[in-house]
N, C-alpha and C. Protein backbone atom coordinates (compact mmCIF):
# COMPACT_ATOMS: atom_id res chain seq x y z
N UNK A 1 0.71 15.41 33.09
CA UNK A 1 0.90 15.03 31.72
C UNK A 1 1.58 16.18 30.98
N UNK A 2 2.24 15.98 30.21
CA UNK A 2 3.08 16.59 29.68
C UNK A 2 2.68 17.68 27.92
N UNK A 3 2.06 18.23 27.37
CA UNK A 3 2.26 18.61 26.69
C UNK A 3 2.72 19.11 25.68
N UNK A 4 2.54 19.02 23.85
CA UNK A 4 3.86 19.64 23.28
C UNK A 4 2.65 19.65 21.72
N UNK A 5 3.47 20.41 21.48
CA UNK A 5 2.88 21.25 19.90
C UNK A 5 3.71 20.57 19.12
N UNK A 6 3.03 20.19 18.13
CA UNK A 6 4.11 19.41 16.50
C UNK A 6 2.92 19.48 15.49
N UNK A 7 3.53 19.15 14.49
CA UNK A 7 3.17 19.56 12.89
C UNK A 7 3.54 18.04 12.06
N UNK A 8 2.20 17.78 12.21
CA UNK A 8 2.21 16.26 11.57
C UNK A 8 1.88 16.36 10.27
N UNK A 9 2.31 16.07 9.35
CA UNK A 9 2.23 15.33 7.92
C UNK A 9 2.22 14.18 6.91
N UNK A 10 0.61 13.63 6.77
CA UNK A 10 0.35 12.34 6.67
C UNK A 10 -0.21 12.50 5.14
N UNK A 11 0.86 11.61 4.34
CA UNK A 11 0.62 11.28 3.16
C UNK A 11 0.17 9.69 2.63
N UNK A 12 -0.65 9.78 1.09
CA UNK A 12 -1.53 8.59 0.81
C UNK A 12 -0.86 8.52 -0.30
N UNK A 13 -1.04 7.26 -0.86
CA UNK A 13 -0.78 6.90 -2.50
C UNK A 13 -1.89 6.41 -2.93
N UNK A 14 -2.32 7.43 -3.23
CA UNK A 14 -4.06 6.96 -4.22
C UNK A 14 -3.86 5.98 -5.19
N UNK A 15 -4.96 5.19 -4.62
CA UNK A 15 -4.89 3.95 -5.52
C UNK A 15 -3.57 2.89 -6.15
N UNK A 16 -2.95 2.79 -4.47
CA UNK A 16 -2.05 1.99 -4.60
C UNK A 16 -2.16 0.72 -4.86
N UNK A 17 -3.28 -0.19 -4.51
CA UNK A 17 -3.73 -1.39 -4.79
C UNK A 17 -3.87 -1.65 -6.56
N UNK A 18 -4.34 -0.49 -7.10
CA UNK A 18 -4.49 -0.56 -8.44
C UNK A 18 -2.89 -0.54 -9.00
N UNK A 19 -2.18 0.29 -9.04
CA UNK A 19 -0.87 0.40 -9.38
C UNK A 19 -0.01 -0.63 -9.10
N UNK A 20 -0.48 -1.61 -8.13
CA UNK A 20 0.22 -2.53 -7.70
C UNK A 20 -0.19 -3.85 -8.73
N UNK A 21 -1.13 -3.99 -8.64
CA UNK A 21 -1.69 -4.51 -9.96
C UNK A 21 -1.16 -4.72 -11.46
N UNK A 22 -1.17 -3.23 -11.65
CA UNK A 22 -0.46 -3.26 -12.73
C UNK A 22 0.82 -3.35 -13.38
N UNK A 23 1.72 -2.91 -12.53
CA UNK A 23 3.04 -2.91 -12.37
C UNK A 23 3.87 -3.03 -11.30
N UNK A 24 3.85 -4.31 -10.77
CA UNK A 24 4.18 -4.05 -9.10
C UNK A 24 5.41 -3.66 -8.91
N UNK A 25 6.48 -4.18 -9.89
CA UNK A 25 7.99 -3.71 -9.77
C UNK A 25 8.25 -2.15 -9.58
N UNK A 26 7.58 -1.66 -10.71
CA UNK A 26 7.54 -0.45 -11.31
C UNK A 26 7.09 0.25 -10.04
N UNK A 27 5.82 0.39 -9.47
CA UNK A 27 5.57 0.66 -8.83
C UNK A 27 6.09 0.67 -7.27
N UNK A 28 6.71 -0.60 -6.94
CA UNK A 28 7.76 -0.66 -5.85
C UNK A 28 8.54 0.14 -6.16
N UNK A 29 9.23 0.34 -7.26
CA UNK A 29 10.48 1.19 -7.80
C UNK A 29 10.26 2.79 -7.44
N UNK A 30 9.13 3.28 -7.78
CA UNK A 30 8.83 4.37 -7.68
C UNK A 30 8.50 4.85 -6.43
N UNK A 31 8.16 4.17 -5.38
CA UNK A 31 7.94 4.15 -4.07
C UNK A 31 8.87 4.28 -3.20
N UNK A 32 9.47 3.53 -3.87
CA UNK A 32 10.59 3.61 -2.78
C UNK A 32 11.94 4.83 -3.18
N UNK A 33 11.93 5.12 -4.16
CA UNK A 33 12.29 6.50 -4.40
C UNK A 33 12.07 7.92 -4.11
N UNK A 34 10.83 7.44 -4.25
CA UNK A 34 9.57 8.52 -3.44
C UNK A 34 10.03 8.42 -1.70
N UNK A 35 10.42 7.41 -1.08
CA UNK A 35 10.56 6.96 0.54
C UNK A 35 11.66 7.60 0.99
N UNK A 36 12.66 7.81 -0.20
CA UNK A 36 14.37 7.71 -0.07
C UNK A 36 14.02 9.59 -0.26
N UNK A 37 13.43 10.08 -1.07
CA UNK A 37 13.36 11.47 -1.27
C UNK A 37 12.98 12.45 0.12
N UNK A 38 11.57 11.75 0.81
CA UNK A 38 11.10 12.10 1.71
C UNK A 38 12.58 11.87 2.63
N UNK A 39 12.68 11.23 3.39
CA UNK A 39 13.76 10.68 4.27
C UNK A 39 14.62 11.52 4.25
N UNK A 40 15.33 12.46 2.85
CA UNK A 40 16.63 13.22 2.60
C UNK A 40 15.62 14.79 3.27
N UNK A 41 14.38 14.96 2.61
CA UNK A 41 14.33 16.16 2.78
C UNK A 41 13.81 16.46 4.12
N UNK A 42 13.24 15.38 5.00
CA UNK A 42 12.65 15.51 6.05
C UNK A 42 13.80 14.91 7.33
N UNK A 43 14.63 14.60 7.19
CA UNK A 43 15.79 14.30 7.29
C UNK A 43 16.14 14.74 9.29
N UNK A 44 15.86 15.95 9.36
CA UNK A 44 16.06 16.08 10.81
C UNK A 44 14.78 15.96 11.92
N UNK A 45 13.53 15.39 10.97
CA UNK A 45 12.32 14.78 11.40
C UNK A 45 12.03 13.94 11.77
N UNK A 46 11.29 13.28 12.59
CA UNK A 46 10.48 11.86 12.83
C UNK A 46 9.59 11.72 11.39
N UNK A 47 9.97 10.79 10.84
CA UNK A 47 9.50 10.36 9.67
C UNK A 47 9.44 8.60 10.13
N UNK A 48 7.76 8.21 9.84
CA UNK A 48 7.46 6.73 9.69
C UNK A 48 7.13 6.34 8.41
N UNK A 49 7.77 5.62 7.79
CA UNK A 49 7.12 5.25 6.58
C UNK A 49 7.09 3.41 6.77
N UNK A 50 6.60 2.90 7.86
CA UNK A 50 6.69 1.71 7.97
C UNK A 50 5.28 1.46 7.36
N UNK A 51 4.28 1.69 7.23
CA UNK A 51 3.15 1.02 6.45
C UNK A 51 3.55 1.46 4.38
N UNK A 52 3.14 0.42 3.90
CA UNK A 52 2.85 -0.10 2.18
C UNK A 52 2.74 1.40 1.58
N UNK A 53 1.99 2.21 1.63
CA UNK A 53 1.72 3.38 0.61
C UNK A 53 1.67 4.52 1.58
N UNK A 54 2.06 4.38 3.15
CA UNK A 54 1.64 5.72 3.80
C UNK A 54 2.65 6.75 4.41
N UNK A 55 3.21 7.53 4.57
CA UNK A 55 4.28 8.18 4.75
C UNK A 55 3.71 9.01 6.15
N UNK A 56 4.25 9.22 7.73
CA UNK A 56 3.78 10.23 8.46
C UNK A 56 5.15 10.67 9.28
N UNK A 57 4.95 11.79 9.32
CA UNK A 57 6.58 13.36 9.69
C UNK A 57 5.97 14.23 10.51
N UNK A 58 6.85 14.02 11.72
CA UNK A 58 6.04 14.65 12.61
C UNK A 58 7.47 15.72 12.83
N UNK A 59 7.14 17.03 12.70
CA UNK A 59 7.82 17.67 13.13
C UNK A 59 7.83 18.00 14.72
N UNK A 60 9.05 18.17 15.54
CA UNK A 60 8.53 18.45 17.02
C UNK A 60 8.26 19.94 17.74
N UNK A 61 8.65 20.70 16.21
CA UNK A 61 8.98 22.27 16.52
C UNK A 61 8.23 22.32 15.21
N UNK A 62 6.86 23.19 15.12
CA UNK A 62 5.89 23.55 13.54
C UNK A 62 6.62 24.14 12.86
N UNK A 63 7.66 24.93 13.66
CA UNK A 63 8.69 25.84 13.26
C UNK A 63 9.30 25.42 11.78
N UNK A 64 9.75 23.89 12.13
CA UNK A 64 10.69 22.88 11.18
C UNK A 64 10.21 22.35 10.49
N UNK A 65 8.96 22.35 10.43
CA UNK A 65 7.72 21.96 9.38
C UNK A 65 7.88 22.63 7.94
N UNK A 66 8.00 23.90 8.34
CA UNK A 66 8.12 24.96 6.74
C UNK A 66 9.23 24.70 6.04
């Protein structure tokens, strides 16, 4: 089996169900800006943002993490 060191970074949107609630556009709007930001700066990363409010970036070198 193969082994390897990485630097995972798993983000939440607190109380997304509520925000969704209240402003769902708004809140899509802001999300997905928020998705498009991550994506530019994490950019030479494995970045999943396929689930609703959760963002995870796995760097493959911790190195590329900072």
């Amino acid at each position: 089996m193969e082994r390897k060191l990485a630097a995972i970074l798993a983000a939440d949107v607190v109380g997304y169900s509520a925000l969704m609630e209240r402003d769902e556009a708004g809140t899509f709007e802001r999300l997905t800006a928020i998705r498009k930001e991550l994506s530019e700066a994490f950019a030479a990363l494995r970045v999943d943002l396929s689930l609703a409010d959760i963002a995870a970036i796995e760097a493959a070198i911790p190195r590329d993490a900072a």
